[in-house]
Protein backbone atom coordinates (compact mmCIF):
# COMPACT_ATOMS: atom_id res chain seq x y z
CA UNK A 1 -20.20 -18.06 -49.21
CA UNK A 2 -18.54 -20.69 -51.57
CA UNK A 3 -14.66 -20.10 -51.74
CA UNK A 4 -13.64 -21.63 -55.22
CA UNK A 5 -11.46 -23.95 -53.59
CA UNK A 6 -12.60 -25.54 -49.78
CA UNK A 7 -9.44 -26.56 -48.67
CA UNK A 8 -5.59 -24.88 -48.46
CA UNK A 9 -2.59 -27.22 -47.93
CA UNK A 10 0.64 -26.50 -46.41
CA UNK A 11 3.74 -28.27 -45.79
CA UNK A 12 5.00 -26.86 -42.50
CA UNK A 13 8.26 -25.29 -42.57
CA UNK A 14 9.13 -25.76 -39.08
CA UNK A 15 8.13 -28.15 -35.81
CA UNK A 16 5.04 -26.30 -34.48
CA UNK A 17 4.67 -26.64 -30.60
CA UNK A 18 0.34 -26.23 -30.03
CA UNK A 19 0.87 -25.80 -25.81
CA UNK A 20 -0.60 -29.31 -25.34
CA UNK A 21 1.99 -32.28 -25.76
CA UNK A 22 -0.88 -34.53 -27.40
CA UNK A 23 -1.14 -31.95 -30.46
CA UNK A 24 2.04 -30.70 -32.76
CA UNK A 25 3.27 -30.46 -36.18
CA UNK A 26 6.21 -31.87 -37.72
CA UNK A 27 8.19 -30.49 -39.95
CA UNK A 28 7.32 -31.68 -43.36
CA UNK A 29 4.27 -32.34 -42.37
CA UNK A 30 1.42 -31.79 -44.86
CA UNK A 31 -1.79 -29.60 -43.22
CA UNK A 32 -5.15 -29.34 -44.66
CA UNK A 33 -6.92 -25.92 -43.74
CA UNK A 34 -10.75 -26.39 -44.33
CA UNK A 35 -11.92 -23.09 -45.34
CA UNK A 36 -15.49 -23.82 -46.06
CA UNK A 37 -15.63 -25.40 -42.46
CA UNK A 38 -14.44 -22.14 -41.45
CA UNK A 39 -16.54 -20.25 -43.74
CA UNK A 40 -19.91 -21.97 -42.45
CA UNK A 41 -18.41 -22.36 -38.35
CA UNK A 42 -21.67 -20.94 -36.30
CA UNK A 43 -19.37 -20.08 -33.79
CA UNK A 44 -17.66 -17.55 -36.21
CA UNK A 45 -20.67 -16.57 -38.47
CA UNK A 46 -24.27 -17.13 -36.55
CA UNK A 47 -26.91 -19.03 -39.32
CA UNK A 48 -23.97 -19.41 -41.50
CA UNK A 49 -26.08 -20.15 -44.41
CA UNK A 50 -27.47 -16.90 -44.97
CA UNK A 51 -25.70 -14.29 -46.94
CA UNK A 52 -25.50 -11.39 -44.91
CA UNK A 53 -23.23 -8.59 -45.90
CA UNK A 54 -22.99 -6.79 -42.99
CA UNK A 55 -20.64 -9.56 -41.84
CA UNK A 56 -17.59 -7.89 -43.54
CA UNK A 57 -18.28 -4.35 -42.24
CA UNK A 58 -14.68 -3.51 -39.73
CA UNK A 59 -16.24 -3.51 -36.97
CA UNK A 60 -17.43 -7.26 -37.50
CA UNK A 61 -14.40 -8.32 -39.00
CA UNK A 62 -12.60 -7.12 -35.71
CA UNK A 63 -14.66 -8.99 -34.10
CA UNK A 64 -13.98 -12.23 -34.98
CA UNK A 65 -10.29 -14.32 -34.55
CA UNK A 66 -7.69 -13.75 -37.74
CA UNK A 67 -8.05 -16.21 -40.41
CA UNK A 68 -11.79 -17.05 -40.28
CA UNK A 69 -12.37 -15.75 -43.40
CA UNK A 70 -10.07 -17.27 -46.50
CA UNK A 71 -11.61 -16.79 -49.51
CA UNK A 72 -7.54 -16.07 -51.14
CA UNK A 73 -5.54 -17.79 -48.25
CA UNK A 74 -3.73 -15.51 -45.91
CA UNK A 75 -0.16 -14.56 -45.25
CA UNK A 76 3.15 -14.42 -47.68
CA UNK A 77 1.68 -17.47 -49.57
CA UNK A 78 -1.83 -16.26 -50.38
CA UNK A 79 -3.84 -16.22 -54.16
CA UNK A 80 -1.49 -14.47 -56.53
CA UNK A 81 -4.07 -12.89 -57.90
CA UNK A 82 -6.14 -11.68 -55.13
CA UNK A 83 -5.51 -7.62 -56.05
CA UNK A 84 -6.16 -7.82 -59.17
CA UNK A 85 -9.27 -10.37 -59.16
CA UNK A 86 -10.64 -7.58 -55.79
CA UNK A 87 -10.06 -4.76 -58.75
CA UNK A 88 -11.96 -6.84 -61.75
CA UNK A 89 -14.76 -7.64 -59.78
CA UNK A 90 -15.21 -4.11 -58.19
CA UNK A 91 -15.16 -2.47 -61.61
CA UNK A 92 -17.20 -5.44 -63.03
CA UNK A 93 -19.72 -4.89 -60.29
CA UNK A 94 -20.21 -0.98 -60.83
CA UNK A 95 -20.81 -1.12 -64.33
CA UNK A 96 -23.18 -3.68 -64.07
CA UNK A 97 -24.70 -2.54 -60.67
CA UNK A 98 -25.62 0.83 -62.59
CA UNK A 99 -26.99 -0.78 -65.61
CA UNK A 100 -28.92 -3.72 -64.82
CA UNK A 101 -31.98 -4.61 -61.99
CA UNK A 102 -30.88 -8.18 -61.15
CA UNK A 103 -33.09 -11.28 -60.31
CA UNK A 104 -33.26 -14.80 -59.35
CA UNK A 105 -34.80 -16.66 -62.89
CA UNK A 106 -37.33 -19.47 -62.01
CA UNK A 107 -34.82 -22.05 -63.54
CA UNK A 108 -32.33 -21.72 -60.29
CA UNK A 109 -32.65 -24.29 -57.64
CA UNK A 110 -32.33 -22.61 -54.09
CA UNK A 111 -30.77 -23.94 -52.02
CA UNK A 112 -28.22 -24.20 -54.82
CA UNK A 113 -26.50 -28.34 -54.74
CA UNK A 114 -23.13 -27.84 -55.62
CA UNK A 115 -21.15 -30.08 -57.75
CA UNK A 116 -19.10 -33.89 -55.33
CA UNK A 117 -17.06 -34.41 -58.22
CA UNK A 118 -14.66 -31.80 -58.77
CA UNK A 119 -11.89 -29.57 -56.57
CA UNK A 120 -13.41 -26.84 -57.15
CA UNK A 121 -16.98 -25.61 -55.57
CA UNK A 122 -19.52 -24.74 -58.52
CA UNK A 123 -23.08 -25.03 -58.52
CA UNK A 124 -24.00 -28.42 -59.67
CA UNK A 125 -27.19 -26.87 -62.56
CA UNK A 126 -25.68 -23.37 -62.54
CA UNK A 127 -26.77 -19.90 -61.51
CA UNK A 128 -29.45 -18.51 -63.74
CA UNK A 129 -30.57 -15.07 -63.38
CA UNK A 130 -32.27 -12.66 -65.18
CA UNK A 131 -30.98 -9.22 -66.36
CA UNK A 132 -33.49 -5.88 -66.87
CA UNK A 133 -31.49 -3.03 -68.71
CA UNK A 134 -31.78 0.44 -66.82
CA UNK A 135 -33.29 2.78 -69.26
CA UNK A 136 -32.66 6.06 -67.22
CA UNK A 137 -31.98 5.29 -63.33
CA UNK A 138 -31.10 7.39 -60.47
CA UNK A 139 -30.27 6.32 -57.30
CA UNK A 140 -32.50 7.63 -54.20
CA UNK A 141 -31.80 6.81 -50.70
CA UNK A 142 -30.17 3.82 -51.71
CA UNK A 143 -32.87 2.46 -53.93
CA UNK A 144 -32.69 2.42 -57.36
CA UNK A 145 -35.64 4.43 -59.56
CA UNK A 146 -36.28 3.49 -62.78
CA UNK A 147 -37.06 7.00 -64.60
């Protein structure tokens, strides 16, 4: 929901012809993509300000037009370090995921305000949450119980 950086810039490599005469791209022209605006289009993701996983299942995501979803950039110049911050994250995830219960701690502000100030997008108090260690735990139909 909140790509670390809103925007992508490009200098275009080549004259881009749009179909109308009104609209192009010059060469050497500098273009500002605006993820987030992407990211929270209702036209591309319906009450856009609700997480709701089952947005990224294939079937959705073949839904929807290419490029409506940018959280690394897309094509031969997107994030470096996209594979390896998708494999960090996954393993992060499962250890913690089978470990902790997660919840929101009465100190977070929701809606979270984000920081004006800077490039980047970062909640403007911070996320606080609160962690309960797993004793024993087994998964059953998708819940976890706490043995």
């Amino acid at each position: 929901m909140y790509p670390i950086v809103p925007n992508l810039m490009r200098k275009a490599q080549a004259y881009y012809d749009t179909g109308d005469p009104k609209y192009y791209i010059e060469k050497g022209t500098m273009v500002i993509i605006p993820t987030i605006a992407i990211h929270y289009d209702p036209q591309y993701y319906p009450d856009p300000e609700r997480f709701e996983p089952a947005r990224f299942t294939p079937e959705e995501i073949q839904r929807r037009p290419a490029c409506t979803w940018l959280p690394f950039g897309e094509g031969p110049r997107n994030c470096i370090g996209m594979r390896f911050g998708r494999m960090q994250t996954s393993i992060g995830l499962i250890y913690l995921l089978r470990n902790f219960r997660f919840s929101v701690a009465a100190e977070t502000e929701i809606p979270c305000p984000l920081t004006k100030a800077s490039v980047l997008f970062s909640p403007k108090n911070g996320i606080q949450l609160r962690l309960n260690r797993l004793k024993g735990a087994k998964l059953i139909r998708g819940e976890w119980e706490i043995l």
